[in-house]
C-alpha atoms as a PDB file:
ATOM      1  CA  UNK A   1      10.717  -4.288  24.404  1.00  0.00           C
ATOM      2  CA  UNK A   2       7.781  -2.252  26.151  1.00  0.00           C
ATOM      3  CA  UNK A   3       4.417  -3.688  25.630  1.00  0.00           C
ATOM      4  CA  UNK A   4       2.526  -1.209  23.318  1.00  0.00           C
ATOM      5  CA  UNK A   5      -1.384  -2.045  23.583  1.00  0.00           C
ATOM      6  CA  UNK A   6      -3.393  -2.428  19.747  1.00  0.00           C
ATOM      7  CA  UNK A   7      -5.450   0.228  20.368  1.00  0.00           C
ATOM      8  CA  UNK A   8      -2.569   2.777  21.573  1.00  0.00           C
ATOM      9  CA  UNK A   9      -0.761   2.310  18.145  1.00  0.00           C
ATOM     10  CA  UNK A  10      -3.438   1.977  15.632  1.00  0.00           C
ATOM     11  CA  UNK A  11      -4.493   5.669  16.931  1.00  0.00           C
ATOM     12  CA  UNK A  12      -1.264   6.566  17.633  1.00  0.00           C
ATOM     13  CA  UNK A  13      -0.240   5.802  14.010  1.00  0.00           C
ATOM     14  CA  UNK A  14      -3.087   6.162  12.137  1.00  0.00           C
ATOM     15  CA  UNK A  15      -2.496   9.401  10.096  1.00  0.00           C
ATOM     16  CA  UNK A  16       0.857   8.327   9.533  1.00  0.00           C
ATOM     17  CA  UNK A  17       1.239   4.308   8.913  1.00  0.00           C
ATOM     18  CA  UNK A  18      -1.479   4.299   6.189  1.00  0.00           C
ATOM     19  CA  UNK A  19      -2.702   1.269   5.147  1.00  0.00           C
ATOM     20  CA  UNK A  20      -1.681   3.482   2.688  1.00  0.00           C
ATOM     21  CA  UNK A  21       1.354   1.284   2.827  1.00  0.00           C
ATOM     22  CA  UNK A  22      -0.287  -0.263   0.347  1.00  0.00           C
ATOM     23  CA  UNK A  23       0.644   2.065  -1.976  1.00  0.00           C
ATOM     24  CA  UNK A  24       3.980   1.227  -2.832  1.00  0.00           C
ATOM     25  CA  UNK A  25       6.286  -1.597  -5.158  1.00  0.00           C
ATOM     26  CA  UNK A  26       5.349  -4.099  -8.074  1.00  0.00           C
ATOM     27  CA  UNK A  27       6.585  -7.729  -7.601  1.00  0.00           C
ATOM     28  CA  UNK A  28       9.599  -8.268  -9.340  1.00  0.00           C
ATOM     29  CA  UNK A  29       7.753  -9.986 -12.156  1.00  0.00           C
ATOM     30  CA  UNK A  30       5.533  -7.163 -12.901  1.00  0.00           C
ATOM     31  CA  UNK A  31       8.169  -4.274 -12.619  1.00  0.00           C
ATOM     32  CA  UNK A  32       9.064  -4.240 -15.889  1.00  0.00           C
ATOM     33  CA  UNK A  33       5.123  -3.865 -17.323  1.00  0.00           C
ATOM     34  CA  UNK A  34       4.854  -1.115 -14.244  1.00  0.00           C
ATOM     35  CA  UNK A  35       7.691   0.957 -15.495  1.00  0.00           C
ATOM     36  CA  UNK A  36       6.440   0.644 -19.307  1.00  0.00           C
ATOM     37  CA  UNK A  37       3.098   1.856 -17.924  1.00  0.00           C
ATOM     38  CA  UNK A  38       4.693   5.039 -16.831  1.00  0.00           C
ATOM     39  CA  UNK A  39       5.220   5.826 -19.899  1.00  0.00           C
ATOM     40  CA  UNK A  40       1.923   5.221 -21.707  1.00  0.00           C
ATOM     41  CA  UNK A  41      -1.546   5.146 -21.196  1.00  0.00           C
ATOM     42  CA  UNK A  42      -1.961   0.810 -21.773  1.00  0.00           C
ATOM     43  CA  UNK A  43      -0.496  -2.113 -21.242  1.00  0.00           C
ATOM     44  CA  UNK A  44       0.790  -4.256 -24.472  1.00  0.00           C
ATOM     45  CA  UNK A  45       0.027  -8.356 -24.559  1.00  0.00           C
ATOM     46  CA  UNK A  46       3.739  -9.171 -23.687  1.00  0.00           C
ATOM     47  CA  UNK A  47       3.326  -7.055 -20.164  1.00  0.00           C
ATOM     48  CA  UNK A  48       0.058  -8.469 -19.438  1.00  0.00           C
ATOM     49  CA  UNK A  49       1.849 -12.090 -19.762  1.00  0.00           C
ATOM     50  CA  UNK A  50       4.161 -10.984 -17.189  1.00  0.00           C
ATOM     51  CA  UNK A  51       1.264 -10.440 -14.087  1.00  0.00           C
ATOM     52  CA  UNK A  52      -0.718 -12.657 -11.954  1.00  0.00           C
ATOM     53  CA  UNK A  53      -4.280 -11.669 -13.533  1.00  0.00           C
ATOM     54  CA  UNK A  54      -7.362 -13.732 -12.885  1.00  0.00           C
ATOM     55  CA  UNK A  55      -8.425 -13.045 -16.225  1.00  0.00           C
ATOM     56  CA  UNK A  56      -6.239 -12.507 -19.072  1.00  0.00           C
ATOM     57  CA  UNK A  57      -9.200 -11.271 -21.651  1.00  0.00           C
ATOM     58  CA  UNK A  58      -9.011  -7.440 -20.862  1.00  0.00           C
ATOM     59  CA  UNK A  59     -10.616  -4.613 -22.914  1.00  0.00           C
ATOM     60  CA  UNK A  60      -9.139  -1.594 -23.970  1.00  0.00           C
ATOM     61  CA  UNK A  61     -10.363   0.694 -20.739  1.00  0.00           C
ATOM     62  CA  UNK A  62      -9.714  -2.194 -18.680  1.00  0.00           C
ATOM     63  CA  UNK A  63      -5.710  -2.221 -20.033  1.00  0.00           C
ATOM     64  CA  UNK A  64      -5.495   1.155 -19.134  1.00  0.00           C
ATOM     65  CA  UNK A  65      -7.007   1.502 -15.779  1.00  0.00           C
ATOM     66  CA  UNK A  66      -4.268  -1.318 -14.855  1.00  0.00           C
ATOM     67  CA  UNK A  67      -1.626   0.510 -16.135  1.00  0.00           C
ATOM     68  CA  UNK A  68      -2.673   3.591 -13.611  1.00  0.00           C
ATOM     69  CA  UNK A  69      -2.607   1.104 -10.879  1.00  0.00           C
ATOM     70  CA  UNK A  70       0.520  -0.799 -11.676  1.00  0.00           C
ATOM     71  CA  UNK A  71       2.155   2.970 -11.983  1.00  0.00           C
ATOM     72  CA  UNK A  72       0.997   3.855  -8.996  1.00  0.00           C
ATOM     73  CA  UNK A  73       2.581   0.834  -7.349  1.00  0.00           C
ATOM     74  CA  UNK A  74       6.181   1.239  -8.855  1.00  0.00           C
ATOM     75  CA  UNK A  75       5.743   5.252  -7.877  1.00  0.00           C
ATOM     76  CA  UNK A  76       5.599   3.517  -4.398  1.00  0.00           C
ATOM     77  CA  UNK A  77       8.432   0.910  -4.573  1.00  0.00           C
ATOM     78  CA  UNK A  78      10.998   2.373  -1.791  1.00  0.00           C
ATOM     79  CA  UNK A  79      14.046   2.235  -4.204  1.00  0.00           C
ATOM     80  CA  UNK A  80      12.685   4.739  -6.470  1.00  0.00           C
ATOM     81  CA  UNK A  81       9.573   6.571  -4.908  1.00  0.00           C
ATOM     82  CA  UNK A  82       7.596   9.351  -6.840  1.00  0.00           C
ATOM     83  CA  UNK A  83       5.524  11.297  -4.828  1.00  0.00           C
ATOM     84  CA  UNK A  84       3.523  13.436  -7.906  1.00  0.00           C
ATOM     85  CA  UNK A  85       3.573  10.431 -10.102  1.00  0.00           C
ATOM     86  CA  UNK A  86       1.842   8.660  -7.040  1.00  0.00           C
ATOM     87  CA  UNK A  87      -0.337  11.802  -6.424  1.00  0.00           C
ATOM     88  CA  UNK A  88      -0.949  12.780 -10.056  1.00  0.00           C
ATOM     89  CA  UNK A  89      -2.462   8.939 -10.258  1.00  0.00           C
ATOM     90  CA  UNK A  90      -6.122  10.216  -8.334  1.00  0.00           C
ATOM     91  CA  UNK A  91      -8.833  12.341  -9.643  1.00  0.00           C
ATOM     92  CA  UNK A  92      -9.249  16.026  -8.450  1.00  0.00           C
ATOM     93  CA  UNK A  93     -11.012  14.864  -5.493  1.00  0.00           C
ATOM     94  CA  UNK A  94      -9.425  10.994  -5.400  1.00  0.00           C
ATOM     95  CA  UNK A  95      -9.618   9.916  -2.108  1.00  0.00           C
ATOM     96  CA  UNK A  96      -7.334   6.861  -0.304  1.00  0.00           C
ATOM     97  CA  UNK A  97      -8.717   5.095   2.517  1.00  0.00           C
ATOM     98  CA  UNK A  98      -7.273   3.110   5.153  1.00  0.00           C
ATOM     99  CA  UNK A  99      -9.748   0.950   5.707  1.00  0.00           C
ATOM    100  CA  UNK A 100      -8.540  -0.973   9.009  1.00  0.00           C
ATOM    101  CA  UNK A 101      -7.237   2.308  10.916  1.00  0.00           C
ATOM    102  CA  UNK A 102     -10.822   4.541   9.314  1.00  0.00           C
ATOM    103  CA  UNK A 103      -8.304   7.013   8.070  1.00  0.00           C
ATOM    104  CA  UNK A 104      -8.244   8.641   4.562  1.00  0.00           C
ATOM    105  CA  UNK A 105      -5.960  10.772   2.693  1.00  0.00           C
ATOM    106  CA  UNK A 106      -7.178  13.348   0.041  1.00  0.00           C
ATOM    107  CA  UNK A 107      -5.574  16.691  -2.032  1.00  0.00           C
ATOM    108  CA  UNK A 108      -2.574  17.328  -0.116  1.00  0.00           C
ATOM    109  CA  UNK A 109      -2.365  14.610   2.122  1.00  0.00           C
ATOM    110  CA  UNK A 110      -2.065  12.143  -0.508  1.00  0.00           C
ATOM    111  CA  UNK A 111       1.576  13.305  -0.515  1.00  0.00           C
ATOM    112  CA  UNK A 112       2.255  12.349   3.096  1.00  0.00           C
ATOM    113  CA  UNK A 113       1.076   8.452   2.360  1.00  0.00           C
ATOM    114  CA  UNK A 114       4.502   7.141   0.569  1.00  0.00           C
ATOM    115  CA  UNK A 115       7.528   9.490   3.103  1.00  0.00           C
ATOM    116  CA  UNK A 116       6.068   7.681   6.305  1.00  0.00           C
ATOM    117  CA  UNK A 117       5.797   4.467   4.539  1.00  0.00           C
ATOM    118  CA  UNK A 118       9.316   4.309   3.574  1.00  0.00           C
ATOM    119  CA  UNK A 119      10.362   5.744   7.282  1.00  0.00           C
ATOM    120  CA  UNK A 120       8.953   2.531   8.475  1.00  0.00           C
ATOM    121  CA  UNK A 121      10.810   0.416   5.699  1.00  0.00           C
ATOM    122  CA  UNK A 122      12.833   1.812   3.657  1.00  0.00           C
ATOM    123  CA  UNK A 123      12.795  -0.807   0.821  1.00  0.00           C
ATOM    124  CA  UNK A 124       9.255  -1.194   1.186  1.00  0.00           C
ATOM    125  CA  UNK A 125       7.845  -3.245  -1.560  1.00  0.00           C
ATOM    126  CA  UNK A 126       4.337  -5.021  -2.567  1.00  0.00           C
ATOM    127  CA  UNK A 127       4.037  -8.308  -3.570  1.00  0.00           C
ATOM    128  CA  UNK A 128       1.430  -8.482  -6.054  1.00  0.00           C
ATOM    129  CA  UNK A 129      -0.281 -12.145  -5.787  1.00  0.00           C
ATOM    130  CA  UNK A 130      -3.362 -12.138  -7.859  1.00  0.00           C
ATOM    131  CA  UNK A 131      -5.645  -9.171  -9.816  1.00  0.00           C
ATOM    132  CA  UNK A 132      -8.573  -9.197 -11.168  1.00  0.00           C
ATOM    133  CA  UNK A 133      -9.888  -6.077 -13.207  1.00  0.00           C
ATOM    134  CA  UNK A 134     -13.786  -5.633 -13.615  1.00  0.00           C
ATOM    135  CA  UNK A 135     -14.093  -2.857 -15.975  1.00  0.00           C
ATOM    136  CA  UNK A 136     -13.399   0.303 -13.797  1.00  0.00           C
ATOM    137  CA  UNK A 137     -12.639  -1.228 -10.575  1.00  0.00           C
ATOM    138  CA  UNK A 138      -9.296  -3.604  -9.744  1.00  0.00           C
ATOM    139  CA  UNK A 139      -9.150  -5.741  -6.813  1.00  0.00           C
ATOM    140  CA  UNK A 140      -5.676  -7.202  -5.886  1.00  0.00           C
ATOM    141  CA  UNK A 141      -4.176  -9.541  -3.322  1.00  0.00           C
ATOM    142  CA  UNK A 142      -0.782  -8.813  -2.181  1.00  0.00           C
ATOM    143  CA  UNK A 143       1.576  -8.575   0.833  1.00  0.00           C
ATOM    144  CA  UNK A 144       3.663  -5.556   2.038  1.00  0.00           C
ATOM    145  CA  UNK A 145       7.144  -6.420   2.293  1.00  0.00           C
ATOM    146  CA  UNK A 146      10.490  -4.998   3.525  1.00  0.00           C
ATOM    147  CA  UNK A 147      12.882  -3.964   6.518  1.00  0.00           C
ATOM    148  CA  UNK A 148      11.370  -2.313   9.622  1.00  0.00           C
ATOM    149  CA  UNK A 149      14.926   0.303   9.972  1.00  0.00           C
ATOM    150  CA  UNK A 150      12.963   2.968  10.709  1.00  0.00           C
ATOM    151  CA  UNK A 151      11.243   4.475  13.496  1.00  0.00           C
ATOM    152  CA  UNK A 152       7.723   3.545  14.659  1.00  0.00           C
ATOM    153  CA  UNK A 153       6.270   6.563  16.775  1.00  0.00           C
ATOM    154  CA  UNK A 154       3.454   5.674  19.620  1.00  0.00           C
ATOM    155  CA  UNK A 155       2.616   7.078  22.739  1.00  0.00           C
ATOM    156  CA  UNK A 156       4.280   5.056  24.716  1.00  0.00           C
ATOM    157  CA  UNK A 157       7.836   6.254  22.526  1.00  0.00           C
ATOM    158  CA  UNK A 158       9.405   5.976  19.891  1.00  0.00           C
ATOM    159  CA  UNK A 159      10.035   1.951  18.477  1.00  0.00           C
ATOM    160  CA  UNK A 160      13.021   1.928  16.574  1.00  0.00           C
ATOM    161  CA  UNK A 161      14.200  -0.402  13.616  1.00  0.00           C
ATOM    162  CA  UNK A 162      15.715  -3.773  14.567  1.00  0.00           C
ATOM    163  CA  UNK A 163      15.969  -5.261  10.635  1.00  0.00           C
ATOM    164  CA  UNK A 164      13.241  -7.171  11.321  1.00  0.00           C
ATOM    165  CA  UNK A 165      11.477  -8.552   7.857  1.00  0.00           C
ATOM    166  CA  UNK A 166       8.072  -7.370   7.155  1.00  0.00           C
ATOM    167  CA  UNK A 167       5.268  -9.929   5.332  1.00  0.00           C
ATOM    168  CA  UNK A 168       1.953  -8.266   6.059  1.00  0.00           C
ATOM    169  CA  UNK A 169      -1.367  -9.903   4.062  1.00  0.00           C
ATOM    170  CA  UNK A 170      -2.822  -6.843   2.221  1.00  0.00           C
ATOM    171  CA  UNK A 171      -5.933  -6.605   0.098  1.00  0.00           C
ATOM    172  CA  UNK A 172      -6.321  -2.834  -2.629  1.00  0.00           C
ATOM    173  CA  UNK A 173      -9.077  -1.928  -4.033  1.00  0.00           C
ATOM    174  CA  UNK A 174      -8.872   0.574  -6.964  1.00  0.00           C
ATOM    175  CA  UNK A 175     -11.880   2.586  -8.235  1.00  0.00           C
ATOM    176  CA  UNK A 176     -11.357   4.532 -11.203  1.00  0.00           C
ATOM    177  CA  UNK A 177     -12.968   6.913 -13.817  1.00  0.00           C
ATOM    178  CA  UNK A 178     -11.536   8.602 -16.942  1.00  0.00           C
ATOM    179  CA  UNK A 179      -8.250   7.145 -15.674  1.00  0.00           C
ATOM    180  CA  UNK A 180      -8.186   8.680 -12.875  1.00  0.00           C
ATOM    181  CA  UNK A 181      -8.667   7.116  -9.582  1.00  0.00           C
ATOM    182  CA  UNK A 182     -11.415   8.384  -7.670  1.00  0.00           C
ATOM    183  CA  UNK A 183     -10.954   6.147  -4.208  1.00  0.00           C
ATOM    184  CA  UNK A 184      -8.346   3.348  -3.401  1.00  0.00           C
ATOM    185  CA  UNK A 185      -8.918   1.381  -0.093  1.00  0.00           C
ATOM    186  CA  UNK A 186      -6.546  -0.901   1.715  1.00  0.00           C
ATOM    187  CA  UNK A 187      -7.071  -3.507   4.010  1.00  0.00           C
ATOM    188  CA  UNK A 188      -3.936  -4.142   5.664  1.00  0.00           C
ATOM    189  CA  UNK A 189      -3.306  -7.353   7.931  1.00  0.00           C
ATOM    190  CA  UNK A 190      -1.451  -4.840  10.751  1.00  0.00           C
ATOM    191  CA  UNK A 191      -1.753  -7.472  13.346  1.00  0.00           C
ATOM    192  CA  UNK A 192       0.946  -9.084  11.392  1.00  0.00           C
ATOM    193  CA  UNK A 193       3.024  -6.312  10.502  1.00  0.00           C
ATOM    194  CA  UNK A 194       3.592  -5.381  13.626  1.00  0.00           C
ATOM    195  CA  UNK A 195       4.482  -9.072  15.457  1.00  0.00           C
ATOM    196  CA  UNK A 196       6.895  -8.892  12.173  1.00  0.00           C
ATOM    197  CA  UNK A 197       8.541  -5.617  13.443  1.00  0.00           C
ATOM    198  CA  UNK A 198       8.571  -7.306  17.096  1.00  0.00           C
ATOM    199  CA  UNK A 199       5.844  -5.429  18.446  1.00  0.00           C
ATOM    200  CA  UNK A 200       3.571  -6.773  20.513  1.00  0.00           C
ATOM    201  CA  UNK A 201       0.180  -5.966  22.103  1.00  0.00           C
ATOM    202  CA  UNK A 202      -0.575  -5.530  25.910  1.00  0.00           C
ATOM    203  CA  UNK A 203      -3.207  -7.534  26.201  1.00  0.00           C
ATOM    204  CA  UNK A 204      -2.964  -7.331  29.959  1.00  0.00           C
ATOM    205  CA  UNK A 205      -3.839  -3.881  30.446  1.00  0.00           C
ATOM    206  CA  UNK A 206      -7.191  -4.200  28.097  1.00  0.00           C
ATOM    207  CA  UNK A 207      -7.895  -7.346  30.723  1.00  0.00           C
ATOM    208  CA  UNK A 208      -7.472  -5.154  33.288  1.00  0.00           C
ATOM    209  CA  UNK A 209      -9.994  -2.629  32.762  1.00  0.00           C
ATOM    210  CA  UNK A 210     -12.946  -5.147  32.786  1.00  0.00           C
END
């Protein structure tokens, strides 16, 4: 495979591989609380049993704002993606920002965060590994997961699937207010996520021009 430099496809890709990515599934233990949460507004003692929380003593508000986020996630899960649900999930002027890449997504954009994720993988799902919920902001450890049988585009071409299995370290960040969310950033380990999809930087040409 060509050598692709870092720098090439973190531009390259910015707009489009979103550490948005880390918008998408609910581990399997925590799908069944996320699809409840579609339909209402909290989260019942029984669901809450069911997640990796920090801390299990949650108020009211605090239920509620973690039933936006787990909806959000199971809008993202590549087996049954929801675009508006996703969308409908941020304030007026809600804002998602890839933190690694310095790319954010806002009004209509928002919408092109979950299409490109599942180009890239189309059973993308996120591992939920431990949240913690501080009244109006929820900060989560996860990992991205799923099969690169897509198509990666860069400017050196086009990297096409190979089945490859994607584990990339992940860390969200959920703001809210009047359950709504008003900004979500992702830190995505992409360093990872790309050796996993067999991609590897040029180091040699970043030597070269010192």
């Amino acid at each position: 495979m060509k050598l692709i430099s870092r720098k090439s496809i973190t531009a390259a890709t910015a707009v489009a591989v979103l550490g948005g990515l880390s918008i998408a599934a609910v581990p399997s233990q925590a799908a069944p609380p996320a699809r409840s949460a579609a339909a209402t507004a909290d989260l019942t003692e029984r669901q809450l049993a069911g997640l990796p929380l920090t801390d299990r003593h949650l108020t009211e508000r605090e239920r509620r704002n973690l039933a936006v986020v787990l909806r959000a996630y199971y809008s993202a899960e590549g087996s049954h993606m929801d675009i508006p649900t996703f969308v409908n999930s941020f304030a007026e002027d809600g804002v998602f920002n890839d933190m690694v890449t310095g790319v954010s997504y806002r009004g209509e954009t928002l919408a092109t965060v979950l299409p490109y994720m599942k180009g890239l993988f189309s059973d993308v799902h996120r591992d939920l590994k431990r949240i913690t919920v501080n009244g109006d902001v929820i900060s989560i450890e996860l990992s991205i997961q799923g099969t690169f049988d897509g198509q990666l585009p860069t400017p050196a071409g086009v990297v096409r699937g190979n089945g490859h299995k994607v584990d990339a370290p992940t860390a969200d960040f959920w703001y809210l207010k009047n359950g709504k969310v008003e900004a979500f950033n992702c830190f995505v380990g992409y360093s990872k996520m790309y050796s996993d999809m067999g991609v590897d930087f040029n180091w040699a040409s970043a030597v070269d021009k010192h």
